[in-house]
Protein backbone atom coordinates (compact mmCIF):
# COMPACT_ATOMS: atom_id res chain seq x y z
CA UNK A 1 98.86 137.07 -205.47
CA UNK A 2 100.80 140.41 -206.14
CA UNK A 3 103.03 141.66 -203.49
CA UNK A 4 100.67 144.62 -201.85
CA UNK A 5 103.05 146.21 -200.04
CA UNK A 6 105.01 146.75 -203.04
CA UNK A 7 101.88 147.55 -205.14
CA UNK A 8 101.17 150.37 -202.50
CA UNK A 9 104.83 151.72 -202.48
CA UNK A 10 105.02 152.16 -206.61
CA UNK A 11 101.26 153.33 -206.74
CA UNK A 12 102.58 156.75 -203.91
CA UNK A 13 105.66 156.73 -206.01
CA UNK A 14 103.60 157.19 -208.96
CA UNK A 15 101.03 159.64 -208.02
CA UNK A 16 103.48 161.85 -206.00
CA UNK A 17 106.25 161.92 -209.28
CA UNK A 18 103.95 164.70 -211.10
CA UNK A 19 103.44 166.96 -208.74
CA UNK A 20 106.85 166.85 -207.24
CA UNK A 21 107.66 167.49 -211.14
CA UNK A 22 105.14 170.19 -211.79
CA UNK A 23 106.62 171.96 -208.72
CA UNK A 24 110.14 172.05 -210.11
CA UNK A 25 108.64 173.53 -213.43
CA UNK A 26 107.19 175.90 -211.62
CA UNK A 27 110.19 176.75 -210.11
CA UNK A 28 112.02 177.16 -213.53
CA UNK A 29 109.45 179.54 -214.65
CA UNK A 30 109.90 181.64 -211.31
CA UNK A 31 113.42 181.89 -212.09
CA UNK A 32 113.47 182.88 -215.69
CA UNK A 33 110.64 185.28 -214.47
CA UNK A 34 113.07 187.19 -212.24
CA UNK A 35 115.71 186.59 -214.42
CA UNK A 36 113.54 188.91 -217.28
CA UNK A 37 112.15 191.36 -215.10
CA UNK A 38 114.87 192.40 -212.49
CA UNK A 39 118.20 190.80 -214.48
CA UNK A 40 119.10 188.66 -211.19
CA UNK A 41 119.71 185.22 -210.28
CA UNK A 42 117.10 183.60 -208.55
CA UNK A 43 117.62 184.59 -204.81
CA UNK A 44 118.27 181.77 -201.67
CA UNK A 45 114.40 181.10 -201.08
CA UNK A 46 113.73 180.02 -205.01
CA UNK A 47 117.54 178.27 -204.67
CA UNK A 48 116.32 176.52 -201.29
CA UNK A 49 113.28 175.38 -202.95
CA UNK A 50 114.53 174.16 -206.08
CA UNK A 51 117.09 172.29 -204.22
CA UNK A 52 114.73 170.65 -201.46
CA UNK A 53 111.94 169.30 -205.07
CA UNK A 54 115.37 168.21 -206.76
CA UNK A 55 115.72 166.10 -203.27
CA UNK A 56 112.49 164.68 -203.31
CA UNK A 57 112.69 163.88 -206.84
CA UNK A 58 115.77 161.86 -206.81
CA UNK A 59 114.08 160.10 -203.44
CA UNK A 60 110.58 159.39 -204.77
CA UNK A 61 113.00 157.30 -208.21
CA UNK A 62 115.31 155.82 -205.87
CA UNK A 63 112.27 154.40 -203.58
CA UNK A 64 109.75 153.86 -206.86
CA UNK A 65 112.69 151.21 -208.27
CA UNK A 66 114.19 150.17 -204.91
CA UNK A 67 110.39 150.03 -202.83
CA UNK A 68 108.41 149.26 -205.99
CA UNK A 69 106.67 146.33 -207.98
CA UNK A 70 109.18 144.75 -210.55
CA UNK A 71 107.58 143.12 -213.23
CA UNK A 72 108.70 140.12 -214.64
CA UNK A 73 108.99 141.02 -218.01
CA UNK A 74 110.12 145.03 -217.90
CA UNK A 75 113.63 146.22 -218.03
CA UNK A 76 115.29 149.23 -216.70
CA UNK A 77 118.22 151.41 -218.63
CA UNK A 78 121.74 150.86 -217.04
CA UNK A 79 121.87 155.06 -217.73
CA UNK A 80 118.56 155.19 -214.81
CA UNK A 81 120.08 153.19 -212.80
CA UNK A 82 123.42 155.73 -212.64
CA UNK A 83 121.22 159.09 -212.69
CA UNK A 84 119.26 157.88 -209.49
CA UNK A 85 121.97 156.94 -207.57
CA UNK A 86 123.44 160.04 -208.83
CA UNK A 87 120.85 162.30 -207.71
CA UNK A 88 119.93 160.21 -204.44
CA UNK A 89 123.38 160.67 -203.19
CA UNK A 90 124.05 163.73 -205.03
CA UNK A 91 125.68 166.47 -202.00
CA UNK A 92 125.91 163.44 -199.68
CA UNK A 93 128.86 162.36 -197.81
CA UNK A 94 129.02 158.91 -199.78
CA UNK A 95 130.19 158.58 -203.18
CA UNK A 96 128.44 156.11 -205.04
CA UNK A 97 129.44 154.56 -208.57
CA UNK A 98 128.07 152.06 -210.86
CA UNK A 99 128.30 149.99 -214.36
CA UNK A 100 125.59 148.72 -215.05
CA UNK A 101 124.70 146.66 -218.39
CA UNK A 102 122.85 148.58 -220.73
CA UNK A 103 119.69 147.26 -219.85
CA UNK A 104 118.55 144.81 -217.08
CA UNK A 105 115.36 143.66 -215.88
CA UNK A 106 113.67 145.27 -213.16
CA UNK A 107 114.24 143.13 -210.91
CA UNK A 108 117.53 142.67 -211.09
CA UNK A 109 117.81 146.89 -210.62
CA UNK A 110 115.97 146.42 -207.56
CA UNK A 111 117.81 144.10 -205.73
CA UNK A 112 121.26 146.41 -207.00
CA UNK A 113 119.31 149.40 -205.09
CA UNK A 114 118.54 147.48 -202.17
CA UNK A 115 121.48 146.18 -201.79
CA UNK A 116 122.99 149.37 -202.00
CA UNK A 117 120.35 150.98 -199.00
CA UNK A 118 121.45 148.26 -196.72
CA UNK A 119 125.40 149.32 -197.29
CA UNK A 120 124.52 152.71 -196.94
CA UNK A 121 123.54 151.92 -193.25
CA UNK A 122 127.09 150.32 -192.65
CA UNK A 123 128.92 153.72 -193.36
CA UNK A 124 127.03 156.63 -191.19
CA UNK A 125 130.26 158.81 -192.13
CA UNK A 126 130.28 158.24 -195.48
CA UNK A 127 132.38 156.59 -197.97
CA UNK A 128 132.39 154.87 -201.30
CA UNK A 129 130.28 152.43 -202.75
CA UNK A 130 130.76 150.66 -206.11
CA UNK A 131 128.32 148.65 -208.21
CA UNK A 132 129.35 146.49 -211.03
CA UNK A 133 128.08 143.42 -213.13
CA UNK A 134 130.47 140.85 -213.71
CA UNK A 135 129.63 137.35 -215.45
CA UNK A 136 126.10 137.54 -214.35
CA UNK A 137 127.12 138.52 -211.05
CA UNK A 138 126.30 141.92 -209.56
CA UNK A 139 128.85 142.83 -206.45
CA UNK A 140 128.82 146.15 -204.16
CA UNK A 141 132.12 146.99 -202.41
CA UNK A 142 132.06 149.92 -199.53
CA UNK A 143 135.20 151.56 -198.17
CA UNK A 144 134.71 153.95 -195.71
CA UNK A 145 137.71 154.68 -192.59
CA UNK A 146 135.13 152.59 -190.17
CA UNK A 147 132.07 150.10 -190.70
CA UNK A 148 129.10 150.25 -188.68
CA UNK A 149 127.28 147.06 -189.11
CA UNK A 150 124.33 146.37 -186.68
CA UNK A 151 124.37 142.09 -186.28
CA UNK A 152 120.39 143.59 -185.59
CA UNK A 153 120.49 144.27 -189.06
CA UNK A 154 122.95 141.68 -190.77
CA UNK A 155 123.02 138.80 -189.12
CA UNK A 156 119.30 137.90 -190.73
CA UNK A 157 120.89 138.65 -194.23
CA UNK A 158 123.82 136.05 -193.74
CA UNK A 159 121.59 133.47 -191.88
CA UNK A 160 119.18 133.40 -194.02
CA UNK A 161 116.54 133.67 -191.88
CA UNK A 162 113.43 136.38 -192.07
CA UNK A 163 114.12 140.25 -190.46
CA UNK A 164 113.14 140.65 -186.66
CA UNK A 165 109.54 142.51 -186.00
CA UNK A 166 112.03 145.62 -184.03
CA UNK A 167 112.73 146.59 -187.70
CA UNK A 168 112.33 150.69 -187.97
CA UNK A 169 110.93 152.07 -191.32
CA UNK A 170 114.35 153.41 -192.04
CA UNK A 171 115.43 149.72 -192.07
CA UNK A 172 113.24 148.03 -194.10
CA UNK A 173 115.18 147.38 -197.25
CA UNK A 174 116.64 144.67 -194.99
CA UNK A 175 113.50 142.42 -194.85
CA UNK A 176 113.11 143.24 -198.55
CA UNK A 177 116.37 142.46 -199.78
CA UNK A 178 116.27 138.47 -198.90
CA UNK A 179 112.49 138.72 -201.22
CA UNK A 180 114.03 140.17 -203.77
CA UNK A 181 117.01 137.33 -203.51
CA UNK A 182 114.84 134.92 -203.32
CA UNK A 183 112.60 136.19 -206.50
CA UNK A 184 115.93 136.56 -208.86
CA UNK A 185 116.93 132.86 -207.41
CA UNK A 186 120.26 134.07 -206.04
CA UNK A 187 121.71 134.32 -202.81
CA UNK A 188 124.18 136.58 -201.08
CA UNK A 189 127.43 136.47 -199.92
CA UNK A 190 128.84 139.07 -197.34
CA UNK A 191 132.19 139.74 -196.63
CA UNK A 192 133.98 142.89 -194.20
CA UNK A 193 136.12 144.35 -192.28
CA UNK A 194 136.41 147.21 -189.98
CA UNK A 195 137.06 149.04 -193.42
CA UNK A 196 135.32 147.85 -196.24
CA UNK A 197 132.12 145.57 -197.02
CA UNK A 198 131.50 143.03 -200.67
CA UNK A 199 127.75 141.98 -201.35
CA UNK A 200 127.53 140.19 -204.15
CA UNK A 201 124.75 138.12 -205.41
């Protein structure tokens, strides 16, 4: 049987994408209005809209890959894989990089972007995050000047055992990230400090 929940997250992913998009063309068309008629950039309410669709964009294509069904047989372009964690992090305290292979399957992108929601948690003040594929191997390091990791949170993920039920929605990539494991046939390895963090699976 298909994974619902996962059917449900792509299929609001999905149906929210074109408006989202039609509002930022809208937007465009604003601008290049006022830009015609008065000769002036577009002023802070156009800028603070643009901006806040441009959020939700990057958002709705981080959580369609991250949240969403992977099928077994579709790939993803390493270049996606940069631009939304680009754009999702884009003005953030966190700097996020990553070298993907050309292409990988969907899957595989999934668990990366998982992976890379549970770190986020770990470093509230920011930091960096890297991504990179080595031998098969995909490995995220995190520096930041202090770790945060909730044993809540990450003891489940090193155990190997299933999430609590005290999970908040803003958690949930951790009770998805084991599935995901689990459906690429790997398993993780977590090492840290009060400094910096390694997954790699």
């Amino acid at each position: 049987m298909s994974d619902l929940t996962a059917l449900v997250g792509s299929r609001i992913c999905h149906d929210l994408i074109s408006p989202i998009g039609a509002i930022g063309n809208g937007m465009e068309l604003l601008a290049m209005a006022a830009a015609e008629t008065h000769g002036e950039a577009p002023g802070e309410e156009l800028a603070l809209i643009s901006d806040s669709v441009a959020r939700a964009n990057a958002r709705i294509r981080m959580f369609r890959l991250a949240f969403g069904a992977a099928g077994e047989d579709t790939a993803v372009a390493g270049r996606e894989v940069c631009e939304i964690l680009a754009d999702y992090f884009g003005g953030s305290r966190l700097s996020v990089t990553a070298d993907p292979p050309a292409s990988l399957s969907r899957s595989a992108a999934k668990t990366a972007l998982l992976s890379v929601l549970c770190a986020e948690t770990a470093l509230p003040r920011g930091g960096r995050m890297a991504l990179s594929w080595r031998d098969g191997r995909i490995t995220l390091s995190a520096e930041a000047e202090r770790m945060t990791l909730d044993p809540r949170l990450w003891a489940p993920l090193t155990d190997g055992q299933p999430s609590g039920d005290d999970l908040r929605p803003a958690e949930v990539q951790f009770a998805l990230l084991p599935i995901a494991l689990a459906e690429l046939g790997r398993s993780l390895s977590l090492g840290h400090d009060e400094t910096s963090l390694t997954l790699a699976f």
